[in-house]
Protein backbone atom coordinates (compact mmCIF):
# COMPACT_ATOMS: atom_id res chain seq x y z
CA UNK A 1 55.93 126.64 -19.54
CA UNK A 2 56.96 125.66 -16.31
CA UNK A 3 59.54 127.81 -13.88
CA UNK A 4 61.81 124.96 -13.93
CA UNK A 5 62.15 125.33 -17.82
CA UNK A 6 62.32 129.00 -17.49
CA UNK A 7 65.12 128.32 -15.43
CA UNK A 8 67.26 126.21 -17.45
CA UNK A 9 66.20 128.37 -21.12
CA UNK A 10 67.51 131.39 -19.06
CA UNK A 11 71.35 132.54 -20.25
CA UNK A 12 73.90 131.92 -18.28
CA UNK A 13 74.96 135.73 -18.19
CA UNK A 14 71.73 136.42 -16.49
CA UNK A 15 71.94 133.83 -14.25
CA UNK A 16 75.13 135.46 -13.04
CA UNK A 17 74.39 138.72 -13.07
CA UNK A 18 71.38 137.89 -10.97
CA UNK A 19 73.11 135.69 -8.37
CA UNK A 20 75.71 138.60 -8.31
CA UNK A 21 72.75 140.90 -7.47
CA UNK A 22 71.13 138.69 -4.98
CA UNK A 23 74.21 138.03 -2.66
CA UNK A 24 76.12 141.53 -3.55
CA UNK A 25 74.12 143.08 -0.54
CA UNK A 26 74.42 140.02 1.73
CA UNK A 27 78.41 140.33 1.03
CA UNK A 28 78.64 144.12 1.89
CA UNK A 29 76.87 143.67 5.04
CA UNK A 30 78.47 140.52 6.65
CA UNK A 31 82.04 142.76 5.64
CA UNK A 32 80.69 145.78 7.54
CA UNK A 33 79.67 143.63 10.57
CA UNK A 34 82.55 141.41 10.30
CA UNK A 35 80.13 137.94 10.26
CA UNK A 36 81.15 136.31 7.45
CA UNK A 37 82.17 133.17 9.51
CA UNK A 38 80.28 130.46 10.69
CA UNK A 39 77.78 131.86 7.65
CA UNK A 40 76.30 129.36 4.62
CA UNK A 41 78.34 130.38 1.25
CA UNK A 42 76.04 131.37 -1.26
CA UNK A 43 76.32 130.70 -4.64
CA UNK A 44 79.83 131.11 -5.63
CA UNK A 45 80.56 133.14 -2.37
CA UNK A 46 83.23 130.38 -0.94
CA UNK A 47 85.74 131.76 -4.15
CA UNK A 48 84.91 135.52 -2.67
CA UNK A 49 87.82 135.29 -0.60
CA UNK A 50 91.31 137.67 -1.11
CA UNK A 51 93.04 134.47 -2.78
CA UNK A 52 91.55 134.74 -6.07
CA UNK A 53 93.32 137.57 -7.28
CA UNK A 54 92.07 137.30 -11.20
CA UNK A 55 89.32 134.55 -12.96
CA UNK A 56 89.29 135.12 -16.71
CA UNK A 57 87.90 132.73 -19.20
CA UNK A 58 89.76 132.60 -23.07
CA UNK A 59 88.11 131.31 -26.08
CA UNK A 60 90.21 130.67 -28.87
CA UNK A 61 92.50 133.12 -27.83
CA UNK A 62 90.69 135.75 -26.47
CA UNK A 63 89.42 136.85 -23.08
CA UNK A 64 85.71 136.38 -22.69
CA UNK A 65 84.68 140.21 -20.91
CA UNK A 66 82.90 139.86 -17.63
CA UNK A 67 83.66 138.99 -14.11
CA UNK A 68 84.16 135.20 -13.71
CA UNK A 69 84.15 133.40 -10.07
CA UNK A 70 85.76 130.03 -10.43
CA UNK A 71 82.94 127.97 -11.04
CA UNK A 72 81.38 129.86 -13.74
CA UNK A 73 84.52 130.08 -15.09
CA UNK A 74 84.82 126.16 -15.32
CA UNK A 75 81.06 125.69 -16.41
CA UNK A 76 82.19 128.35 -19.24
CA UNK A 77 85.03 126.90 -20.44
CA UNK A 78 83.74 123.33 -20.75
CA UNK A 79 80.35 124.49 -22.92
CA UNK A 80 82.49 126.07 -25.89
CA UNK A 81 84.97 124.60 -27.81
CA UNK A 82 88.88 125.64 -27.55
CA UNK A 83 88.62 127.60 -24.33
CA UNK A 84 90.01 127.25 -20.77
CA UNK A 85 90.24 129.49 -17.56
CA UNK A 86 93.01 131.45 -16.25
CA UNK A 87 92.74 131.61 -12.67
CA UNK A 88 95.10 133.27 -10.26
CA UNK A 89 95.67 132.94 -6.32
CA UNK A 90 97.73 135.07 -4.39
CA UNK A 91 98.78 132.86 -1.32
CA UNK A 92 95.69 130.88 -0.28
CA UNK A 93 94.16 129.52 2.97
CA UNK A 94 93.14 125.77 3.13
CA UNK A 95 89.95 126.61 3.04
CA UNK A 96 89.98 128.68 -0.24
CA UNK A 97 92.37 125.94 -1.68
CA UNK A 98 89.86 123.10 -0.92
CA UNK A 99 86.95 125.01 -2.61
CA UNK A 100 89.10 125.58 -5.48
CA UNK A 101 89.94 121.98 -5.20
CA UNK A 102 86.94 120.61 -5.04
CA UNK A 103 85.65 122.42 -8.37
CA UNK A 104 88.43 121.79 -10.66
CA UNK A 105 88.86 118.48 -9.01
CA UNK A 106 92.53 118.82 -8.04
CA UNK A 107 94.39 116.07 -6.17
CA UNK A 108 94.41 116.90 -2.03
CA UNK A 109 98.69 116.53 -1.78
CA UNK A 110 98.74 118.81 -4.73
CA UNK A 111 96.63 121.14 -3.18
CA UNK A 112 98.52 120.97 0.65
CA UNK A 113 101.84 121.48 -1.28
CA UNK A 114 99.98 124.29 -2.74
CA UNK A 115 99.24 125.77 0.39
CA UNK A 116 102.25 125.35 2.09
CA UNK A 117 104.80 126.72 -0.53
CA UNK A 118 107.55 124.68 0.77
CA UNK A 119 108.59 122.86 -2.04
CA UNK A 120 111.13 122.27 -4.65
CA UNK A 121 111.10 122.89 -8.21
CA UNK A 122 109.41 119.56 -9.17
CA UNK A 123 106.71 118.49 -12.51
CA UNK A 124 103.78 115.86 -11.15
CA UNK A 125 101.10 114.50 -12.65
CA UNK A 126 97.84 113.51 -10.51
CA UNK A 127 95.57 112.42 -13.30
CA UNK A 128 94.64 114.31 -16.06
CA UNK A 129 96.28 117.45 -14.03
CA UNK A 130 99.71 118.34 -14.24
CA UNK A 131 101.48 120.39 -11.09
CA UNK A 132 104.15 121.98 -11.82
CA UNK A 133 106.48 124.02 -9.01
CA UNK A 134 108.56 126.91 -9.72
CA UNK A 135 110.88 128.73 -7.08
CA UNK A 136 110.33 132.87 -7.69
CA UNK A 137 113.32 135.04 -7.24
CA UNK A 138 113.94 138.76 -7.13
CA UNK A 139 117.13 140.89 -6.13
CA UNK A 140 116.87 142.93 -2.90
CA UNK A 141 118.60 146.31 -3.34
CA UNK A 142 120.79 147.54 -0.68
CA UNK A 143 123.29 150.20 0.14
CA UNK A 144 125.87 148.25 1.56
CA UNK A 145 127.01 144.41 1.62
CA UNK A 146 126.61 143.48 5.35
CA UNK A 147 126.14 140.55 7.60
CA UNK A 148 122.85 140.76 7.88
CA UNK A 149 121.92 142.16 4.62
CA UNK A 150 119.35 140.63 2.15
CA UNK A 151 120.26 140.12 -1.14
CA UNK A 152 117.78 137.46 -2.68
CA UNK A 153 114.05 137.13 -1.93
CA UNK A 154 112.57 134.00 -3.00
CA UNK A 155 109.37 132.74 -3.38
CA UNK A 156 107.31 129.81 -4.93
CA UNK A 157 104.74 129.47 -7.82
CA UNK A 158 102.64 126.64 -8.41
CA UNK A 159 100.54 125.70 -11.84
CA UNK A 160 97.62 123.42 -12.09
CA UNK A 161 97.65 122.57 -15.62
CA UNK A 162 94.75 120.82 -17.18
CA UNK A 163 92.82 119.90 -20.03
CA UNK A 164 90.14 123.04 -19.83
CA UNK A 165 92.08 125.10 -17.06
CA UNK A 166 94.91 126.88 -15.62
CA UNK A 167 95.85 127.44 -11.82
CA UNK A 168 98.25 130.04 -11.18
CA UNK A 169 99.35 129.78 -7.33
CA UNK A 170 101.54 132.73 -5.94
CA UNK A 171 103.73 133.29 -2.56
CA UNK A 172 105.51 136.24 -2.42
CA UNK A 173 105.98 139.11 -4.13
CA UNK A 174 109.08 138.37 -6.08
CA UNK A 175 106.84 137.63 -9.10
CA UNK A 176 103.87 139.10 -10.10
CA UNK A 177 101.36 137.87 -12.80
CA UNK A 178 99.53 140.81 -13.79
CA UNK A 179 102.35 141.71 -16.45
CA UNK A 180 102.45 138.37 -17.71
CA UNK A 181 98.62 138.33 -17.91
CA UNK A 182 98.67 141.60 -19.79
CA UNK A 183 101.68 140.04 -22.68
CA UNK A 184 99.92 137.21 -23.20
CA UNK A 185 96.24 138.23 -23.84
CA UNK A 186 98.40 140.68 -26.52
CA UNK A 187 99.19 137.41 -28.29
CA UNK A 188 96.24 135.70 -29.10
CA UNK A 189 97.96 133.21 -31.57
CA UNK A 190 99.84 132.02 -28.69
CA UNK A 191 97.15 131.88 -26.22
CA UNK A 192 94.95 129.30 -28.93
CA UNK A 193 97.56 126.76 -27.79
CA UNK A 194 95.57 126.21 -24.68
CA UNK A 195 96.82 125.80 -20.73
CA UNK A 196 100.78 125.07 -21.65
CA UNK A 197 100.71 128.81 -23.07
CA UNK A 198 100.45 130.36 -19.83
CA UNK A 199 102.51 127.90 -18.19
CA UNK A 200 105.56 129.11 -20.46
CA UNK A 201 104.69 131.83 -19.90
CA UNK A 202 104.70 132.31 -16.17
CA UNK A 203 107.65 129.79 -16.23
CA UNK A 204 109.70 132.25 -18.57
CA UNK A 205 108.96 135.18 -16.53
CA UNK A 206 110.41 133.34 -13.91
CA UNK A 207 113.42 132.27 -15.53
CA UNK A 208 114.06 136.05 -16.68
CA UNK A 209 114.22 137.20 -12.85
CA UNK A 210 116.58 134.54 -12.53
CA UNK A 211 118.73 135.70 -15.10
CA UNK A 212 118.05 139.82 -13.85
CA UNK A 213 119.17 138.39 -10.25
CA UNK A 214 122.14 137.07 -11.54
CA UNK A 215 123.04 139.69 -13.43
CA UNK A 216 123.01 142.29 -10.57
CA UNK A 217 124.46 139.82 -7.86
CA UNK A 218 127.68 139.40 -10.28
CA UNK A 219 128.01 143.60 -9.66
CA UNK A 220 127.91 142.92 -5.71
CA UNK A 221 130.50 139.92 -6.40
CA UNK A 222 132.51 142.08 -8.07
CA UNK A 223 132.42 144.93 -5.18
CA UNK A 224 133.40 142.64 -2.43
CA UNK A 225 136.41 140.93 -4.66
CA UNK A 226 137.86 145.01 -5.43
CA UNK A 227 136.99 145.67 -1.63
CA UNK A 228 139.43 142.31 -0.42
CA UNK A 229 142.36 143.18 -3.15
CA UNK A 230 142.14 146.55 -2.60
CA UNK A 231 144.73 148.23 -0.48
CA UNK A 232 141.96 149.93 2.25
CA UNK A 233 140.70 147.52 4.68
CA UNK A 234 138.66 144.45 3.40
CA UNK A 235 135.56 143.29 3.23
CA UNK A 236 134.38 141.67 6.67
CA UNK A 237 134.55 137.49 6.66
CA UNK A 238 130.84 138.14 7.91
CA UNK A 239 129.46 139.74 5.15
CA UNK A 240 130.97 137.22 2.26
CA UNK A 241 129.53 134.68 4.24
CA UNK A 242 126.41 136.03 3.98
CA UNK A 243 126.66 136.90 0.06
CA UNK A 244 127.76 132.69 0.19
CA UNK A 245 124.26 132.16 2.04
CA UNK A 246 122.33 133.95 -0.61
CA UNK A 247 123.81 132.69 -3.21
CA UNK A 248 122.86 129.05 -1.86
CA UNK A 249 119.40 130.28 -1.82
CA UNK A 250 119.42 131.50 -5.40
CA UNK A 251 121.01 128.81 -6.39
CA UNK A 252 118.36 126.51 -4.94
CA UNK A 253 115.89 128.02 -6.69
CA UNK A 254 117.79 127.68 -10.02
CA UNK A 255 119.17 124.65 -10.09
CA UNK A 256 116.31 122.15 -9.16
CA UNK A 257 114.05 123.58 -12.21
CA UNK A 258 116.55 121.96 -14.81
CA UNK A 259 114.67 118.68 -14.14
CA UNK A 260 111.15 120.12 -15.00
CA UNK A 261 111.96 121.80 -18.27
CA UNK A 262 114.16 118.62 -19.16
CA UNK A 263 110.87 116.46 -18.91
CA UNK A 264 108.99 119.18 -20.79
CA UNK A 265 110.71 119.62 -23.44
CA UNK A 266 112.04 116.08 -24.28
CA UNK A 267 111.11 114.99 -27.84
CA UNK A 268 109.19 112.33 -26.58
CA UNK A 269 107.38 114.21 -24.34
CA UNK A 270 103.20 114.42 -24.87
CA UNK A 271 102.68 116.84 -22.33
CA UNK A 272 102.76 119.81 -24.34
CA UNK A 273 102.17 120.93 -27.68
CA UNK A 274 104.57 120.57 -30.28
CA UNK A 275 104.39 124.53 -30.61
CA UNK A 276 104.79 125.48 -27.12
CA UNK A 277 107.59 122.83 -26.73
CA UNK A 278 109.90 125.03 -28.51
CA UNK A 279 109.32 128.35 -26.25
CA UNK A 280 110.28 125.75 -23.46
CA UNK A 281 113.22 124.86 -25.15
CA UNK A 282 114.23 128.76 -25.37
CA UNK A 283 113.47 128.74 -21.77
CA UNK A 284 115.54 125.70 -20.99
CA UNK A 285 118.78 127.46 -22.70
CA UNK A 286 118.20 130.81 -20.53
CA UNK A 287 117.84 128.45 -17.78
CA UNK A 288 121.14 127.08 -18.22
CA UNK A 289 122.81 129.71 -18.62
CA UNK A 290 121.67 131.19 -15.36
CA UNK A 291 122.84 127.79 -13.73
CA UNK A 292 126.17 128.04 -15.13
CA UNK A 293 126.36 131.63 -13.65
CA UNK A 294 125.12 130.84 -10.50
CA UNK A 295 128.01 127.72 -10.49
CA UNK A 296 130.83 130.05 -11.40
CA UNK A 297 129.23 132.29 -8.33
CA UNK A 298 129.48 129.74 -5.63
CA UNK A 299 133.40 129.27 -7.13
CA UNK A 300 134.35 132.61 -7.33
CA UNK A 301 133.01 132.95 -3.67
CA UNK A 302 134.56 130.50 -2.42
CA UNK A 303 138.02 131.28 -3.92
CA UNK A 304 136.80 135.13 -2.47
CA UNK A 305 136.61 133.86 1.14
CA UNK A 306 139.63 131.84 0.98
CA UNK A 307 141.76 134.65 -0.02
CA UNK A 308 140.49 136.84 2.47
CA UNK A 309 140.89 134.24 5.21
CA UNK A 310 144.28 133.93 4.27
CA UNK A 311 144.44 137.75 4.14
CA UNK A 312 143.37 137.68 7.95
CA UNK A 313 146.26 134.95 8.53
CA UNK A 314 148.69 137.08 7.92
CA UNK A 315 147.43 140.19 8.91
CA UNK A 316 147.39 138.67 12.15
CA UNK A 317 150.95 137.08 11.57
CA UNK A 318 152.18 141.04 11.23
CA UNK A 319 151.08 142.12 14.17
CA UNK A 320 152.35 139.29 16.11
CA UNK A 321 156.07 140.27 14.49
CA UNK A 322 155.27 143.71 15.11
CA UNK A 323 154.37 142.58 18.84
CA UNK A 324 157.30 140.55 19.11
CA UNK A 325 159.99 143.35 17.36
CA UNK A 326 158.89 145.77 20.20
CA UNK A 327 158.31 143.22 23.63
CA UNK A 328 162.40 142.59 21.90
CA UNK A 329 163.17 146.58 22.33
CA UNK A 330 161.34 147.02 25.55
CA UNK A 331 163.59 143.90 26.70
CA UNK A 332 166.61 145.73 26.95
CA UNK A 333 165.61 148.22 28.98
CA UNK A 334 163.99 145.52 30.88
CA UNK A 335 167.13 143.46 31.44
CA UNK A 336 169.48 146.50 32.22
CA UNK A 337 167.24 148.01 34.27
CA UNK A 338 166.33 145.01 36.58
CA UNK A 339 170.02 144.20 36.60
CA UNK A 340 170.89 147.79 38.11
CA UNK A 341 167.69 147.25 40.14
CA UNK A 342 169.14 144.33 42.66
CA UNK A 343 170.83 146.75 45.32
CA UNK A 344 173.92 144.89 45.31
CA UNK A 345 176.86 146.93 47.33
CA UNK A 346 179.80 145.48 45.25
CA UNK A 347 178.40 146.28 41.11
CA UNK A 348 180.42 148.01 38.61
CA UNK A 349 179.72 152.05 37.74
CA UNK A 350 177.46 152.27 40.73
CA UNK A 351 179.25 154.95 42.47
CA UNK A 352 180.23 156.69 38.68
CA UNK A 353 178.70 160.27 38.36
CA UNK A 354 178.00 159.75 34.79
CA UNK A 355 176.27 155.93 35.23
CA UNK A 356 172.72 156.79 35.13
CA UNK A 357 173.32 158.77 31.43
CA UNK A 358 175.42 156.45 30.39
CA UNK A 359 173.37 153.30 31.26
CA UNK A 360 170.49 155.25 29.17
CA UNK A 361 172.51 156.56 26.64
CA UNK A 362 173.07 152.73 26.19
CA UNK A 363 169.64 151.92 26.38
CA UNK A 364 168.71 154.04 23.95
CA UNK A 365 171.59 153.14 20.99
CA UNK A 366 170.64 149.48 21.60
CA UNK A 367 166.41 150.30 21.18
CA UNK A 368 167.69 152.08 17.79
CA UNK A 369 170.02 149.66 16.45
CA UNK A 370 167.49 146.95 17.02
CA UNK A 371 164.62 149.00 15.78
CA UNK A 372 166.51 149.79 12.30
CA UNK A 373 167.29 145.67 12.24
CA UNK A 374 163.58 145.06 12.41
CA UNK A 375 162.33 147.63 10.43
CA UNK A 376 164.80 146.85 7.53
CA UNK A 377 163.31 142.95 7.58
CA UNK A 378 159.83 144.13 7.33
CA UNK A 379 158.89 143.52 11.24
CA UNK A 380 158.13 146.88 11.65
C-alpha cells in the first residue's frame, strides 16, 4: 500500500491530533519569542488567533467532543448528515476575518461590515449565506445621574448563517455567548433545527438585555422626574440631557431590529424553519414591547426637560422680582439721601436738630411699608 493511501485511509481524528502535535511546539515557541509575524501558517494555524473564541461542531443536536479549528470544523460538518458548526469570534482583525472568510466562503462587504461593527440592525443575503446584524445593549450602573454619566453600553453582533454553519461575530462586552452556548446545547431538540437555532437564540438573548435595560432605565426616569417635582433643588438641565442622549442610543439599537425579525418571521418567509419561525415570533412581541417602552421614554423625557426648563424660567423670573423689590427699597434711601446730599444753603430742616433722625426715621418706615407691600404679593 502506498503512503499516499495510508494517508487518505487514516481518520480524520488522527490527522488532527497529529497536526496539533506537530505545530503545538512551533506555536509555543514563536509566542515566547514573539515571531509569529512575517511566519508561514501551518496547518490550521491562521484560525490560532484570540478571535476565535469557541469552534464546536453539532450533529443532530449534539456537540461532537474535541477541539475544532475552523476548517476541520467545516470539513466535519459537511461529511455527516444533519450537522453544522458553531463558531464564535470575539472582535476580529481583517486578517483573522479574511481566513475565516475564505473557508466558509463568506462575501468580502459582509466580512468588512463584520470587522468594522459600525452598522445598523439590518438582514442580507449574499448567496446561500444570510448576515444578519444585531445592536447589543447592557445597562451601566451608576451612583448618581450626571452629565457625564454612562447609562447604556452598546455593542454589535453579527451572524453568518448558512446551510452547514454558524458565525457568531461579537464587539463588546454587553453580550456574551458563552451562556447562550451553554442553554442551547441543554436543548438538543432545538439545536436539530440546524443554523436558525442559534440565531434565535443569540437574537433572543439580545432582545432580553433590551428589555432588562429598559426596565432599569424606567427606575432612573423615574428618579430624575421625583428629583424636578420635588420641593429640594432639581435635577441639573445637563444631566436630563444626557439621560435624552442615552436613551437615543438605546433606542437606536432597538428600533432598527423591527425590520429584521419582520422579514423573518413573515409567513411567506423561506428563510427559516417553520419551527424556529415561531420562537422568532415570541421574540418579535418582546421586541415590541421594548420599542414601545423605549417610545414612551423619549416622551416622558421630553415632557421631563420641558418642565424643568420652564422650572428654570421662573426660577429666574423670582429672583429678578426679588432683585427688583429690593433695588425699589434701597431707592428711597437713594433718592432722600442724594437729595439732602446737594449742599444747597436755602433747603428745608437743614438747620433742625432733630433732621438727621427724622430723615432716617423716614427712611426706615418707608423701607418697611414697601417691604410688607412686596412681601404680601409674593416678591419677596
Amino acid at each position: 500500500m502506498s503512503e499516499s493511501s495510508v494517508r487518505r485511509s487514516r481518520p480524520a481524528g488522527v490527522n488532527r491530533s497529529l497536526s496539533r502535535a506537530w505545530t503545538a511546539p512551533v506555536r509555543a515557541m514563536n509566542r515566547f519569542l514573539g515571531t509569529t509575524e512575517g511566519e508561514a501558517p501551518g496547518p490550521g494555524e491562521e484560525f490560532q488567533g484570540s478571535a476565535v473564541v469557541d469552534c464546536g461542531v453539532y450533529i443532530d443536536g449534539k456537540r461532537e467532543p474535541g477541539d475544532f479549528t475552523p476548517d476541520e470544523a467545516l470539513r466535519e460538518a459537511c461529511g455527516r448528515d444533519n450537522a453544522f458548526v458553531w463558531l464564535g469570534l470575539h472582535e476580529p482583525s481583517q486578517a483573522e476575518m479574511s481566513a475565516i472568510a475564505r473557508t466558509y466562503n463568506l462575501h468580502e462587504l459582509a466580512v468588512e461590515d463584520a470587522v468594522k461593527a459600525q452598522q445598523r440592525p439590518k438582514l442580507e443575503q449574499f448567496g446561500a449565506v444570510h448576515f444578519l446584524v444585531l445592536r447589543t445593549a447592557r445597562y451601566v450602573p451608576h451612583s448618581e445621574l450626571t452629565e457625564t454619566s454612562q447609562i447604556v453600553e452598546t455593542g454589535q453582533m453579527m451572524l453568518f448563517v448558512g446551510e452547514r454553519f454558524v458565525i457568531t461575530v461579537r464587539h463588546g462586552d454587553a453580550t456574551r455567548l458563552s451562556p447562550v452556548r451553554a442553554d442551547m446545547e441543554e436543548r438538543g431538540d432545538l439545536l436539530t433545527q440546524g443554523p436558525w437555532a442559534v440565531a434565535y437564540a443569540v437574537t433572543d438573548r439580545v432582545v432580553d438585555a433590551y428589555m432588562a435595560v429598559a426596565d432599569q432605565v424606567e427606575a432612573d426616569l423615574d428618579l430624575i422626574e421625583e428629583g424636578v417635582f420635588s420641593r429640594d433643588a432639581g435635577s441639573p438641565v445637563q444631566a436630563i440631557y444626557q439621560m435624552k442622549r442615552e436613551i437615543v442610543e438605546f433606542r437606536r439599537a432597538v428600533v432598527p431590529l423591527q425590520r429584521p425579525l419582520a422579514t423573518i418571521t413573515a409567513p411567506q418567509s423561506r428563510l427559516v424553519p417553520k419551527e424556529i419561525r415561531r420562537y422568532f415570533r415570541d421574540v418579535q412581541d418582546h421586541l415590541t414591547r421594548t420599542v414601545e417602552q423605549v417610545s414612551s421614554y423619549d416622551d416622558l423625557l421630553n415632557s421631563i426637560l420641558q418642565a424643568r426648563l420652564a422650572q428654570v424660567t421662573v426660577d429666574q423670573n423670582n429672583d429678578m422680582r426679588k432683585i427688583a423689590a429690593w433695588a425699589g427699597i434701597s431707592a428711597v434711601w437713594t433718592a432722600i439721601a442724594g437729595v439732602y446730599g446737594m449742599n444747597f444753603l436755602h433747603m428745608p430742616e437743614t438747620q433742625w436738630q432733630y433732621g438727621y433722625p427724622g430723615v432716617i426715621t423716614v427712611m426706615l418706615l418707608i423701607s418697611v411699608l414697601l417691604y410688607r407691600a412686596f412681601r404680601r404679593n409674593g416678591w419677596l
